[in-house]
Protein backbone atom coordinates (compact mmCIF):
# COMPACT_ATOMS: atom_id res chain seq x y z
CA UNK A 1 0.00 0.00 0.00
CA UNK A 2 1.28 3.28 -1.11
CA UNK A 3 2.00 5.75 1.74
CA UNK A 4 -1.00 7.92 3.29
CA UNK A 5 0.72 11.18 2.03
CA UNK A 6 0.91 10.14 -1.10
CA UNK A 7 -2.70 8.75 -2.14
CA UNK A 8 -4.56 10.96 -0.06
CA UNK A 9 -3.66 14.45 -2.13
CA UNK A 10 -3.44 12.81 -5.38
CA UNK A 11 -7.03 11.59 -5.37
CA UNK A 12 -8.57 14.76 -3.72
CA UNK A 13 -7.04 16.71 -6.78
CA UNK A 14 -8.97 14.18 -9.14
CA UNK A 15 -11.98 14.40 -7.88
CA UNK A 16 -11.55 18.33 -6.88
CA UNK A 17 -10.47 18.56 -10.95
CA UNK A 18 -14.00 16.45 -11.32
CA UNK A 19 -15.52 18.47 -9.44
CA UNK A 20 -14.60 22.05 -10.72
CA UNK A 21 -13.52 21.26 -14.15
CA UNK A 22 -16.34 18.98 -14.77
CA UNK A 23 -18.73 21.67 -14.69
CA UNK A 24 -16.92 24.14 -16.44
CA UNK A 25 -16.99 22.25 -19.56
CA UNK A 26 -20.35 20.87 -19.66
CA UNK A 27 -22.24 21.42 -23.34
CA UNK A 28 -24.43 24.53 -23.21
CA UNK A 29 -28.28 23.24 -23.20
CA UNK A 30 -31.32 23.72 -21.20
CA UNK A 31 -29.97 21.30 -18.76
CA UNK A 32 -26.89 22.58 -18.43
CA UNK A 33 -27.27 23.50 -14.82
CA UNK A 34 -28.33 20.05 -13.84
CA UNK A 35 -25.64 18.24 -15.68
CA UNK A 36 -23.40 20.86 -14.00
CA UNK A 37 -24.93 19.11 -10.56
CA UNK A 38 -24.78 15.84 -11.25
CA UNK A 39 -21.54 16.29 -11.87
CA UNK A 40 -20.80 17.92 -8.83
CA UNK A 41 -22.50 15.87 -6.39
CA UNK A 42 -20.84 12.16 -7.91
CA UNK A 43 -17.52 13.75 -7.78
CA UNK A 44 -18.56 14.65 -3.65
CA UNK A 45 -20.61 11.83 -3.38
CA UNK A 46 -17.50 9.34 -4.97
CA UNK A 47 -14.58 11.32 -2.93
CA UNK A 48 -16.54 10.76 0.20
CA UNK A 49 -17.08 7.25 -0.44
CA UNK A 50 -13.50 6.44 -1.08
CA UNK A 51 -12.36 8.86 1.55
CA UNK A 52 -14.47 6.60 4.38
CA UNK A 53 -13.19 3.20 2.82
CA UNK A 54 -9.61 4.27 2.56
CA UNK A 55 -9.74 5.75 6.19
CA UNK A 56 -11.28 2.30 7.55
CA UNK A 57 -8.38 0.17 5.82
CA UNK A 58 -6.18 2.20 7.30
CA UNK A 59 -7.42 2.08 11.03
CA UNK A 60 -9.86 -0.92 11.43
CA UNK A 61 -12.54 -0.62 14.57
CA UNK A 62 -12.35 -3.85 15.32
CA UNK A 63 -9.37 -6.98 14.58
CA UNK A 64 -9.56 -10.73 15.30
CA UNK A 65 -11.61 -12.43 18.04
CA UNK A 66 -8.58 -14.33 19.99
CA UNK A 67 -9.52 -16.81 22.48
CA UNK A 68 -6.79 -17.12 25.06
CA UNK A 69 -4.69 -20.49 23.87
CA UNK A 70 -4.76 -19.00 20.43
CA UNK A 71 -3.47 -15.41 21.70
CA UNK A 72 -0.94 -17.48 23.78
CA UNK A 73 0.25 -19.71 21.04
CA UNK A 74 0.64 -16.70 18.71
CA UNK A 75 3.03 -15.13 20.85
CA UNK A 76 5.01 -18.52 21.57
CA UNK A 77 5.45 -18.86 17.60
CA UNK A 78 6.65 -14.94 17.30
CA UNK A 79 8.82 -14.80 19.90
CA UNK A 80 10.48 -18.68 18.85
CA UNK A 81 10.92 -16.81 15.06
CA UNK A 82 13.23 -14.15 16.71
């Protein structure tokens, strides 16, 4: 996995560029102003989603259910590797 300060600014600017730049360039119409939303709210809608998965990968709420033999094996086998 690629460093935090790495991935996190590159894909803000994407979707930021998505975000702004989408709508700049959007065919004139009569629905210009809701393509000009849509685009908008999937590039905020698709940052925030990645933002919370990326964020939960890094920092899981919860890990392994260990009984105590297991827990005590684990450490037997890691500490015999040293």
């Amino acid at each position: 996995m690629y460093p935090v300060y790495i991935v996190l600014p590159c894909f803000t600017l994407f979707w930021c560029l998505v975000g702004i730049l989408g709508p700049i360039v959007t065919p004139r119409g009569p629905n210009q102003q809701i393509i000009r939303c849509m685009l908008m709210l999937t590039a905020a809608s698709c940052y925030l989603m990645w933002f919370c998965v990326y964020m939960s990968q890094l920092n899981p709420l919860t890990g392994p259910k260990l009984s105590k033999n297991k827990y005590i094996l684990m450490q037997w086998e890691w500490n015999r590797n040293k």
